[in-house]
C-alpha atoms as a PDB file:
ATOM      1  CA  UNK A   1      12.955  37.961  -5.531  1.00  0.00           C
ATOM      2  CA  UNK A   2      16.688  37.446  -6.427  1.00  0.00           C
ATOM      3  CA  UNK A   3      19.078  34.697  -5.562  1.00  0.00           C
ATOM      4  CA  UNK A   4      22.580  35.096  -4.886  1.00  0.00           C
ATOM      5  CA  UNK A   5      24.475  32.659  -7.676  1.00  0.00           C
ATOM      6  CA  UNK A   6      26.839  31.523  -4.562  1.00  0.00           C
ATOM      7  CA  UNK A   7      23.844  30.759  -2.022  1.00  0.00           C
ATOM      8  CA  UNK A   8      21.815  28.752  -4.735  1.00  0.00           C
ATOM      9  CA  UNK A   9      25.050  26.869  -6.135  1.00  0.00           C
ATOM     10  CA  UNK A  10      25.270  26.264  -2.970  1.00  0.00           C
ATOM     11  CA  UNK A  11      22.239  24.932  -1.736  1.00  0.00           C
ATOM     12  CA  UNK A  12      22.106  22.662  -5.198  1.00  0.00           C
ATOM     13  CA  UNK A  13      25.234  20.956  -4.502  1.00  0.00           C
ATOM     14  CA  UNK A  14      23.753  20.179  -1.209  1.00  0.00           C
ATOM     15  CA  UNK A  15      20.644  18.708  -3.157  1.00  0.00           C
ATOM     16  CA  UNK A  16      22.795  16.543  -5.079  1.00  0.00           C
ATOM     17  CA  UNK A  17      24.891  15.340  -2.447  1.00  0.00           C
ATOM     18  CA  UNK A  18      22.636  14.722   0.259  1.00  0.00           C
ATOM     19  CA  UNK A  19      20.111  13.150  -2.951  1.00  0.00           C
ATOM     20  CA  UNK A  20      22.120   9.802  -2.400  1.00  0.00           C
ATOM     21  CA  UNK A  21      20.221   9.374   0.587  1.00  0.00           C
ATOM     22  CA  UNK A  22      16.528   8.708  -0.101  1.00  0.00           C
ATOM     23  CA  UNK A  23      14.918  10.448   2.974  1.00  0.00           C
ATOM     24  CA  UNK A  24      17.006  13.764   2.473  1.00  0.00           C
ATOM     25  CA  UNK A  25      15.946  13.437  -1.452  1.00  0.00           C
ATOM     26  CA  UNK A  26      12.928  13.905  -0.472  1.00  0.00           C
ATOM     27  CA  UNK A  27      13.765  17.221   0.701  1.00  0.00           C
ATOM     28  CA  UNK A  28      15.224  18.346  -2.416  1.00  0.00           C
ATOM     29  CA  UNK A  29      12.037  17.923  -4.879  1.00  0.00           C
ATOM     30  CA  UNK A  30      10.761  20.873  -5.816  1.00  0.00           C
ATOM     31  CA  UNK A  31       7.262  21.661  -4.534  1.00  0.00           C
ATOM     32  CA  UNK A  32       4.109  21.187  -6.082  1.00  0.00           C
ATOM     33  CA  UNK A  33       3.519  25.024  -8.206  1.00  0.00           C
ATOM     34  CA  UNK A  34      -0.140  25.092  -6.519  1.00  0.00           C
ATOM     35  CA  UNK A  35       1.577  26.239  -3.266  1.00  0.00           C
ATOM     36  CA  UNK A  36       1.591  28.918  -5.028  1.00  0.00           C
ATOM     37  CA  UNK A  37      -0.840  32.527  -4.414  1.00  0.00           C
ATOM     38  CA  UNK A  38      -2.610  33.403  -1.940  1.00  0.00           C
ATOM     39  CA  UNK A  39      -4.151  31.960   1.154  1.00  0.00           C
ATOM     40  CA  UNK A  40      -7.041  32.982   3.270  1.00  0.00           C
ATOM     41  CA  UNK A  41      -8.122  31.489   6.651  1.00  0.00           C
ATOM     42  CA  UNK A  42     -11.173  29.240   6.738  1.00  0.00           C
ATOM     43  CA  UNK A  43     -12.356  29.923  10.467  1.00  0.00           C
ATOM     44  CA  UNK A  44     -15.346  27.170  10.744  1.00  0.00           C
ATOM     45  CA  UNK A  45     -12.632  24.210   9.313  1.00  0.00           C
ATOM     46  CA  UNK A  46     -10.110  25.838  11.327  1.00  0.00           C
ATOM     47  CA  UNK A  47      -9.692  24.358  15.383  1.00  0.00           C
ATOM     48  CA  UNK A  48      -7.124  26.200  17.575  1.00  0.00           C
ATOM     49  CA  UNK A  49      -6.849  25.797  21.328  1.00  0.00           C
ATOM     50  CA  UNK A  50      -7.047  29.112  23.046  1.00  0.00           C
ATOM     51  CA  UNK A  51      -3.910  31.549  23.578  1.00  0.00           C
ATOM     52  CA  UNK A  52      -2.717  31.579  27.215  1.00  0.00           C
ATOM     53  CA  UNK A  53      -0.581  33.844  29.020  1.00  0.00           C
ATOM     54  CA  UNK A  54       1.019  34.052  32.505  1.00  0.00           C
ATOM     55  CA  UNK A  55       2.048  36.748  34.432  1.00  0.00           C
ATOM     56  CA  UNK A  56       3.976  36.235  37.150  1.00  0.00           C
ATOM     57  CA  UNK A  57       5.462  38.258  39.909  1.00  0.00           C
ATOM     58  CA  UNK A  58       8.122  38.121  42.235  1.00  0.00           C
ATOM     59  CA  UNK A  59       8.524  39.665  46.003  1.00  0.00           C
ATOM     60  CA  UNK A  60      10.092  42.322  45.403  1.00  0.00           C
ATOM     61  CA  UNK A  61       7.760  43.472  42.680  1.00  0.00           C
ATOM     62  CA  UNK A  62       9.211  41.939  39.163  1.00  0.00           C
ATOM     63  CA  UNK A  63       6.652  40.795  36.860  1.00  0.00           C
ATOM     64  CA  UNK A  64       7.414  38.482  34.479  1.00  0.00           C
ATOM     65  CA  UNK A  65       5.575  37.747  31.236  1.00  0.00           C
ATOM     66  CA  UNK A  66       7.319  34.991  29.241  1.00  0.00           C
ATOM     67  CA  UNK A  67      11.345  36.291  28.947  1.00  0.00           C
ATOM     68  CA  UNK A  68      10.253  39.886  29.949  1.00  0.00           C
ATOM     69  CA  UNK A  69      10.422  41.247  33.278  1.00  0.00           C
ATOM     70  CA  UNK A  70       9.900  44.725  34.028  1.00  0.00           C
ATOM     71  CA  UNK A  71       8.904  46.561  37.466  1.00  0.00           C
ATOM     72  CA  UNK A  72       5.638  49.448  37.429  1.00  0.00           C
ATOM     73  CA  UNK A  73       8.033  51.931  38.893  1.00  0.00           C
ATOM     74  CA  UNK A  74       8.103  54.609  35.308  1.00  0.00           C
ATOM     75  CA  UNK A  75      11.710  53.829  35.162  1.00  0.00           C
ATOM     76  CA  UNK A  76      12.968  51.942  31.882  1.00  0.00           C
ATOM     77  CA  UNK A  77      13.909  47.699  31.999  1.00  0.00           C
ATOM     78  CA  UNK A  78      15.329  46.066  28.737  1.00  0.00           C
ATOM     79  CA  UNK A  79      13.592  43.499  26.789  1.00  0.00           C
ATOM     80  CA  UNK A  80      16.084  42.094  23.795  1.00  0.00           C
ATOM     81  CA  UNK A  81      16.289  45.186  21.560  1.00  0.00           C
ATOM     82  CA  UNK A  82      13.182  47.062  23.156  1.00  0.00           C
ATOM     83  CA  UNK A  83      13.079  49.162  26.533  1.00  0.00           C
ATOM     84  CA  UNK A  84      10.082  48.867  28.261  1.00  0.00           C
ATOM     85  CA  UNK A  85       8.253  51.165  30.793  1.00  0.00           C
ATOM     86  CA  UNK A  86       5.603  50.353  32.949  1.00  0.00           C
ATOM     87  CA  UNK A  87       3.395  53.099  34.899  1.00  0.00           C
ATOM     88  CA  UNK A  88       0.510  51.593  37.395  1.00  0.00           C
ATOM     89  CA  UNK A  89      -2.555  53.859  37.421  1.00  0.00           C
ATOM     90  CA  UNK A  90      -4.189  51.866  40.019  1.00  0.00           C
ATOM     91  CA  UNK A  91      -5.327  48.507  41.083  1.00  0.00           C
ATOM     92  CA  UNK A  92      -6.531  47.757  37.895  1.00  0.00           C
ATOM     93  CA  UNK A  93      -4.878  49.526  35.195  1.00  0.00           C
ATOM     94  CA  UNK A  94      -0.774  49.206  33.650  1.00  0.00           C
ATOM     95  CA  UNK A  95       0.171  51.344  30.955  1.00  0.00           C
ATOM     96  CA  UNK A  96       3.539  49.972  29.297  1.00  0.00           C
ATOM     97  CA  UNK A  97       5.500  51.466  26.837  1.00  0.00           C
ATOM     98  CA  UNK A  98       7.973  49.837  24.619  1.00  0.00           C
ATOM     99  CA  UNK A  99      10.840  52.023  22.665  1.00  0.00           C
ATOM    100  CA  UNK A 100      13.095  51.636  20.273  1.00  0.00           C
ATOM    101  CA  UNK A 101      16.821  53.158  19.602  1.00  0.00           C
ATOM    102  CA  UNK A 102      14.599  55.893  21.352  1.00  0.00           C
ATOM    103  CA  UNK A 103      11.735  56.184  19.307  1.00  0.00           C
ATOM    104  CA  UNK A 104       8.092  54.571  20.817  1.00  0.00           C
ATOM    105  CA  UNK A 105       6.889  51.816  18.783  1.00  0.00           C
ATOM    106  CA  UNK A 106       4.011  50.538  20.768  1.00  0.00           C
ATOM    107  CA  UNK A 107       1.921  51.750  24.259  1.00  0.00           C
ATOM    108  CA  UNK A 108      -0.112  48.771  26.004  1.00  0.00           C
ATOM    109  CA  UNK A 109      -3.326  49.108  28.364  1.00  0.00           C
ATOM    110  CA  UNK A 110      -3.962  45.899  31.391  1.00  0.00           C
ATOM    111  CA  UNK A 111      -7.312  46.456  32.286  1.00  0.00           C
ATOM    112  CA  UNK A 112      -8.587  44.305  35.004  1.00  0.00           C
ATOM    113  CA  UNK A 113     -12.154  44.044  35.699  1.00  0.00           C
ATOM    114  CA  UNK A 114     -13.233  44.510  39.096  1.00  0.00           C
ATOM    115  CA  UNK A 115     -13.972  40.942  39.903  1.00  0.00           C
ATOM    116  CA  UNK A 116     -10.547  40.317  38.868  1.00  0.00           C
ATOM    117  CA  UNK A 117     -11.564  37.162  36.423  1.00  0.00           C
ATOM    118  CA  UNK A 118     -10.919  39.348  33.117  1.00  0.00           C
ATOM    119  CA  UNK A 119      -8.207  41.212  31.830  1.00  0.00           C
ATOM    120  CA  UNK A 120      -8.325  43.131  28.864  1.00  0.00           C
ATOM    121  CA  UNK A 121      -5.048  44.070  27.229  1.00  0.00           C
ATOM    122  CA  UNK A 122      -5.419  46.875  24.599  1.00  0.00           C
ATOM    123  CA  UNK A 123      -2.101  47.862  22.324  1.00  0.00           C
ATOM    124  CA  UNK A 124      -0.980  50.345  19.797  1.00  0.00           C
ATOM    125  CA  UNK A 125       1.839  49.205  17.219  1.00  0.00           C
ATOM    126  CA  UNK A 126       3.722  52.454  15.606  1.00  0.00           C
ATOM    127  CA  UNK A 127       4.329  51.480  12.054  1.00  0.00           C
ATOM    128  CA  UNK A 128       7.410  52.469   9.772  1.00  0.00           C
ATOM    129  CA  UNK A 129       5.545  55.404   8.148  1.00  0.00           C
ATOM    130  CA  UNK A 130       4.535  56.378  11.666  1.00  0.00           C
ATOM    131  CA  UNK A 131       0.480  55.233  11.568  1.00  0.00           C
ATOM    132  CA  UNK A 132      -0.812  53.707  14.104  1.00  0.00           C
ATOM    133  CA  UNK A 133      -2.709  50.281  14.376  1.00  0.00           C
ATOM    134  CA  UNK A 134      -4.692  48.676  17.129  1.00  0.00           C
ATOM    135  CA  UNK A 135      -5.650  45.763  18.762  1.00  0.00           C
ATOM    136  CA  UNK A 136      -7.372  44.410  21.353  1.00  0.00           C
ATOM    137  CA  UNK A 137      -7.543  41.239  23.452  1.00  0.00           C
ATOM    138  CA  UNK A 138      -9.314  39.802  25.853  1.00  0.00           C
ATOM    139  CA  UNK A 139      -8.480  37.085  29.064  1.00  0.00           C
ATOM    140  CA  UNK A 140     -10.558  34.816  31.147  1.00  0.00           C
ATOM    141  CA  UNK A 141      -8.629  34.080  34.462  1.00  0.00           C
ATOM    142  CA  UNK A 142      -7.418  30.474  34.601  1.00  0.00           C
ATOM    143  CA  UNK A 143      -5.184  30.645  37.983  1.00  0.00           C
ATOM    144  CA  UNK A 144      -4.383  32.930  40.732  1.00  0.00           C
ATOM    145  CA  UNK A 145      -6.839  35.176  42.357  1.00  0.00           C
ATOM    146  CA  UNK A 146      -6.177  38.748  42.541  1.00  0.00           C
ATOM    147  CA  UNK A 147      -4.424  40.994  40.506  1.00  0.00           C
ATOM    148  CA  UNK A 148      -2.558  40.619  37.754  1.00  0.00           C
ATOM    149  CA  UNK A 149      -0.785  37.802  38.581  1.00  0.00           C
ATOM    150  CA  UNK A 150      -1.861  34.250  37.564  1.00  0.00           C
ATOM    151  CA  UNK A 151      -2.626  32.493  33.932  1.00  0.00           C
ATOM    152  CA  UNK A 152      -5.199  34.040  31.951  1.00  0.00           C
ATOM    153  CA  UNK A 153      -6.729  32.107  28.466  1.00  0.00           C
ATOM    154  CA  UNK A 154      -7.942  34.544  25.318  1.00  0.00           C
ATOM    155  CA  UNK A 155     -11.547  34.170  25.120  1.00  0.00           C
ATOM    156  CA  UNK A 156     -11.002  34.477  20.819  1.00  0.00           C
ATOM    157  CA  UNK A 157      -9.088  31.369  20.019  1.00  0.00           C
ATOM    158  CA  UNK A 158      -8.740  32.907  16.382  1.00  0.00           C
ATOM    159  CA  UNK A 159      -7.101  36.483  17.774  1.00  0.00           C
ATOM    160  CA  UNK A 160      -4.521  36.783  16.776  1.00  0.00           C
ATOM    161  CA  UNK A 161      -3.876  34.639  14.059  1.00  0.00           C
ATOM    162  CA  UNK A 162      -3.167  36.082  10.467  1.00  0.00           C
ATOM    163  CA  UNK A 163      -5.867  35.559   8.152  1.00  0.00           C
ATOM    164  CA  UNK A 164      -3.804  35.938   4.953  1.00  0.00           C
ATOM    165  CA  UNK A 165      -0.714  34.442   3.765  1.00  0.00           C
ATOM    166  CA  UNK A 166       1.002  34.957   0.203  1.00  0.00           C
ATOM    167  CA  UNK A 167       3.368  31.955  -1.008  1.00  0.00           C
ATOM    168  CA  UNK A 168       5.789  32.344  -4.097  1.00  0.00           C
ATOM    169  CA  UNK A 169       8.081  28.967  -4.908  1.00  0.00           C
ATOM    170  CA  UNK A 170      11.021  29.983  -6.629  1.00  0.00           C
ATOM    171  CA  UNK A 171      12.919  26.327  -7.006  1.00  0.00           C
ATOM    172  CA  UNK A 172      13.184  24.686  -3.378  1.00  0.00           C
ATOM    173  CA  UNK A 173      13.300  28.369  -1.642  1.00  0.00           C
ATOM    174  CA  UNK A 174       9.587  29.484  -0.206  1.00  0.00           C
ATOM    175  CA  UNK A 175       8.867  32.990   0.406  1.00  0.00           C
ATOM    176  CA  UNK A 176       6.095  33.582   2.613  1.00  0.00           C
ATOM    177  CA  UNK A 177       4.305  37.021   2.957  1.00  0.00           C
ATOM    178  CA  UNK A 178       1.550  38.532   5.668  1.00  0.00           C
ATOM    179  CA  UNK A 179       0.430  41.608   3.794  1.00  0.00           C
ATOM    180  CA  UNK A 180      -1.732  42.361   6.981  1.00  0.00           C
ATOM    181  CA  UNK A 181       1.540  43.335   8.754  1.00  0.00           C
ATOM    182  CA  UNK A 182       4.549  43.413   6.123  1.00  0.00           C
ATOM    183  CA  UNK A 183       6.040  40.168   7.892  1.00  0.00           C
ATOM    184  CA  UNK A 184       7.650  37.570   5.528  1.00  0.00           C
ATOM    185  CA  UNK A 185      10.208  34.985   5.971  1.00  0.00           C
ATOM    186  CA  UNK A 186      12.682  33.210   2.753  1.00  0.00           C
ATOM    187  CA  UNK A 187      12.881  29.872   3.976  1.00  0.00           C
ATOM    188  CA  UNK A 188      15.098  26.771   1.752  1.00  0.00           C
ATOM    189  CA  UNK A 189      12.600  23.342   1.838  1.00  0.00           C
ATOM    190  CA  UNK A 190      15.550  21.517   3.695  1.00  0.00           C
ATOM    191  CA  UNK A 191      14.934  22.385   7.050  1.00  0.00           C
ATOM    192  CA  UNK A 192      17.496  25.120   6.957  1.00  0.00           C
ATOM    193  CA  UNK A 193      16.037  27.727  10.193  1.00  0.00           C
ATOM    194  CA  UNK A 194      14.798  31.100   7.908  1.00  0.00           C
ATOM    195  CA  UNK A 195      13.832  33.989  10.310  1.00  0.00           C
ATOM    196  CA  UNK A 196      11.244  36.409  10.270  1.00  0.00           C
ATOM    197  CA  UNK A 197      11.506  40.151   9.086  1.00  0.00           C
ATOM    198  CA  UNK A 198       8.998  42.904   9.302  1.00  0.00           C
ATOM    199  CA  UNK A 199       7.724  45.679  11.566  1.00  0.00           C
ATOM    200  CA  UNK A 200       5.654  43.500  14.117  1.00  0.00           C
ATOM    201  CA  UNK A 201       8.444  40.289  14.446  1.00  0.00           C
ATOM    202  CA  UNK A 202      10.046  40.395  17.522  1.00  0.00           C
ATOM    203  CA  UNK A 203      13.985  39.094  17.010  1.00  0.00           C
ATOM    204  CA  UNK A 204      14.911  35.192  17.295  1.00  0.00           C
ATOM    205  CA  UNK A 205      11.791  33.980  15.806  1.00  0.00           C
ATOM    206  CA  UNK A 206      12.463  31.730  12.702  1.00  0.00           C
ATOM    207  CA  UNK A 207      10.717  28.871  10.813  1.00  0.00           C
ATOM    208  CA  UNK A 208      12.249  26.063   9.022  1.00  0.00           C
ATOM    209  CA  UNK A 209      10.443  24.149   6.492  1.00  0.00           C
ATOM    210  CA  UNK A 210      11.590  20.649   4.939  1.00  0.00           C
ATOM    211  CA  UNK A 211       9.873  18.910   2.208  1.00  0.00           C
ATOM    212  CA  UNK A 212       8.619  15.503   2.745  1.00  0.00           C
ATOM    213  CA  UNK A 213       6.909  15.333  -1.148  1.00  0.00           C
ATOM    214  CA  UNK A 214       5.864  17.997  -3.620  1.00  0.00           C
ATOM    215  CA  UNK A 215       2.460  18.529  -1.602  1.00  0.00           C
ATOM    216  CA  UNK A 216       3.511  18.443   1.843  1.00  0.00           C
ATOM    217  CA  UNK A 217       6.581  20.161   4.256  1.00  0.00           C
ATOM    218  CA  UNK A 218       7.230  19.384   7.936  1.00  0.00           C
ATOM    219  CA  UNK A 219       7.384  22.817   9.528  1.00  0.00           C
ATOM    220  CA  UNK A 220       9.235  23.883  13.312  1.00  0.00           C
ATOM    221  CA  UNK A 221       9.190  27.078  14.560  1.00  0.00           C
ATOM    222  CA  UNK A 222      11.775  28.538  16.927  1.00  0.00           C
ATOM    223  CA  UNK A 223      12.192  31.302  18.898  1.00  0.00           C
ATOM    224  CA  UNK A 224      15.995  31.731  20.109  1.00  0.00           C
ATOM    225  CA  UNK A 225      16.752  29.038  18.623  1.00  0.00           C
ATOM    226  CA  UNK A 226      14.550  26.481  20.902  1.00  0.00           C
ATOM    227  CA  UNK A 227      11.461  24.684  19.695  1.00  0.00           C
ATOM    228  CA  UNK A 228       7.891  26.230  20.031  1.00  0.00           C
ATOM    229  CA  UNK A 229       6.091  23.959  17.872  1.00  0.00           C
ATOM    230  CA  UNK A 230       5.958  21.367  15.397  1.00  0.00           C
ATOM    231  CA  UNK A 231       4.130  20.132  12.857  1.00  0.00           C
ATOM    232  CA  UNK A 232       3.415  20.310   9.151  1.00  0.00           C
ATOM    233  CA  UNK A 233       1.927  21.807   5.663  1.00  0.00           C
ATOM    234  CA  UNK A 234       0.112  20.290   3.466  1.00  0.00           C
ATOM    235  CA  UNK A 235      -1.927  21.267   0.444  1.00  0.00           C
ATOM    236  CA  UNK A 236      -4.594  19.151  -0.912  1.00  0.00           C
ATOM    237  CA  UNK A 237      -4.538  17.246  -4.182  1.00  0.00           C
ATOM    238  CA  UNK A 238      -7.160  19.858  -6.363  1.00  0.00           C
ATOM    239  CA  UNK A 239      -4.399  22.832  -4.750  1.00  0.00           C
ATOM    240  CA  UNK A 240      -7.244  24.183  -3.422  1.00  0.00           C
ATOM    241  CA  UNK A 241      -6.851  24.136   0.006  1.00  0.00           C
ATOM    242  CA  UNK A 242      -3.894  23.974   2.256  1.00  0.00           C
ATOM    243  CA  UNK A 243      -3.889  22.865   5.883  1.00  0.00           C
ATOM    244  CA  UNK A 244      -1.049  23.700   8.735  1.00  0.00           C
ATOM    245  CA  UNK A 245      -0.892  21.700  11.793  1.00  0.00           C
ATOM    246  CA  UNK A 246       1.359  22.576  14.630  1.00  0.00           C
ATOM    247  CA  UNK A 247       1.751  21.441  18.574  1.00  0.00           C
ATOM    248  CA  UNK A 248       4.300  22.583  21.180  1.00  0.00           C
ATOM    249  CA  UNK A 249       7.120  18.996  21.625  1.00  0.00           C
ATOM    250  CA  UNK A 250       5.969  19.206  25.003  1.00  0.00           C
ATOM    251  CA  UNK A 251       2.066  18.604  24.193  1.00  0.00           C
ATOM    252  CA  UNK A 252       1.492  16.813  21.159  1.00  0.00           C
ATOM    253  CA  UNK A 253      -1.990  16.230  22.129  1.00  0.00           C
ATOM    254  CA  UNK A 254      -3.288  20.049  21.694  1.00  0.00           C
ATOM    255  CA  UNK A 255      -2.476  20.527  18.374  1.00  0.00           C
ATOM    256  CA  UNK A 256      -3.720  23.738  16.131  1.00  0.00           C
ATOM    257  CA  UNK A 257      -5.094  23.106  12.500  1.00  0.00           C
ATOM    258  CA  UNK A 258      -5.669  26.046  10.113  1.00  0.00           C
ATOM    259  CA  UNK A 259      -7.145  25.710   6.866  1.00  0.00           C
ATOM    260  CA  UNK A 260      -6.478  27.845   3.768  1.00  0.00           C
ATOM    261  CA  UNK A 261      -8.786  28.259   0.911  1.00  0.00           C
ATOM    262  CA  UNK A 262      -7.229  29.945  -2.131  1.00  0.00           C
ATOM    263  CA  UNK A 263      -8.205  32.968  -3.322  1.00  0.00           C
END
C-alpha cells in the first residue's frame, strides 16, 4: 500500500503542529506494531445486543425501511445509487430487486410466517466476477401486528457481523481488510472520517479512528456523515487479543463488545 508524498507530508506537518498540544499528540504516536495481522471473532467473549429493523408503511402504500422507501407495485423507486423493485406474491411473500447502472446486484425474499411473529428475509449479493453469495436472516416480531409492518429483532445477535478482520499499520495510517467480502477502509489515527470501499458497502458509510496511546483508538462510525456509533479499540498488553466496543450517542447503555483473538 502506497502513500502519496503530498498526502503524508501532509498529514506529518499536521502531527507536528497539532503535537504542541498534548491531547492531539496523543493522536499522532504511532500505534503499537501488534495491531498488526489478522483478527478472528471470539463469539463466547463476544456480547452484542440483537439487530433490529423497522418497516414502516404509509397510507398510500410506501414502505419505508431506514432511508429507503419503495412501493410493491413492479415499477422501479431509487435508493442512493441503487434502483429498487419490489413485486408482492401474496400476503406473505416480497421479492425485491436492487440494480445497478442496469445490471442486478442483489434479489431479496420477506417471508412472513403465518402467525405473522417471524419474518425471514433471504438475499442474494451478485459479486464483481458475477458469483453469487447468500444469506439468510431471521426476525422475531417486536411491534405491530400484522403484516410486514412493525419492528422486528434478529434472533442471531452474531449475524451478520464479520468474523475476520486483517490490520496493516503503515506509520499513523490503518488499513483495515474483510477478506470475507473484499471491504476495506485506509483510515489516518487522527480522527480524519476514511470511508468504506468494496462490493457489499453501501455509499456514505465511513469510520474514523483517533489514537488515544499506542494500544488503544477511539473509533465513530458514520453513515452520511451523521453518527451511528461510538466507541473504541483496544488491544491487550500480550497483542493477543483486541477488543472493539461501540454504542449508538443516543444509547450509551447498549453497547456491543467484540473480541479478537489473533491468528
Amino acid at each position: 500500500m502506497s502513500i502519496g508524498p503530498k498526502r503524508a507530508a501532509g498529514k506529518l506537518l499536521k502531527c507536528a503542529a497539532t503535537g504542541l498540544a498534548a491531547a492531539a499528540a496523543v493522536s499522532c504516536q504511532h500505534a503499537s506494531p501488534d495491531w498488526n495481522g489478522t483478527w478472528k471473532l471470539d463469539p463466547v467473549r463476544s456480547d452484542f445486543p440483537a439487530p433490529t429493523i423497522t418497516v414502516s408503511m404509509t397510507q398510500d402504500g410506501i414502505y419505508q425501511v431506514a432511508t429507503v422507501k419503495f412501493r410493491c407495485d413492479g415499477k422501479g423507486y431509487q435508493a442512493k445509487d441503487t434502483t429498487i423493485f419490489c413485486a408482492q406474491k401474496n400476503s406473505l411473500d416480497l421479492e425485491i430487486t436492487h440494480f445497478r447502472n442496469g445490471s442486478k446486484i442483489r434479489a431479496v425474499d420477506w417471508q412472513l410466517s403465518s402467525d405473522g411473529n417471524a419474518l425471514t428475509i433471504e438475499s442474494t449479493d451478485i459479486q464483481a466476477d458475477g458469483s453469487a453469495k447468500s444469506k439468510e436472516h431471521r426476525y422475531t416480531r417486536t411491534s405491530g401486528s400484522t403484516g410486514f409492518v412493525g419492528g422486528w429483532r434478529n434472533v442471531n445477535p452474531l449475524d451478520g457481523v464479520r468474523s475476520i478482520r486483517q490490520i496493516k499499520l503503515q506509520g499513523n495510517l490503518l488499513h483495515e481488510f474483510f477478506p470475507e467480502d473484499a471491504d476495506y477502509a485506509d483510515a489516518w489515527l487522527d480522527g480524519t472520517d476514511a470511508p468504506f470501499h468494496g462490493p457489499n458497502v453501501s455509499p456514505g458509510w465511513s469510520i474514523a479512528l483517533r489514537g488515544r496511546n499506542p494500544r488503544e483508538f477511539g473509533l465513530t462510525m458514520k453513515r452520511d456523515r451523521r453518527v451511528v456509533s461510538v466507541g473504541y479499540w483496544r488491544i491487550s498488553d500480550d497483542g493477543h487479543s483486541m477488543t472493539e466496543s461501540y454504542w449508538a450517542p443516543t444509547a450509551p447503555n447498549q453497547k456491543a463488545v467484540a473480541v479478537f483473538e489473533k491468528q
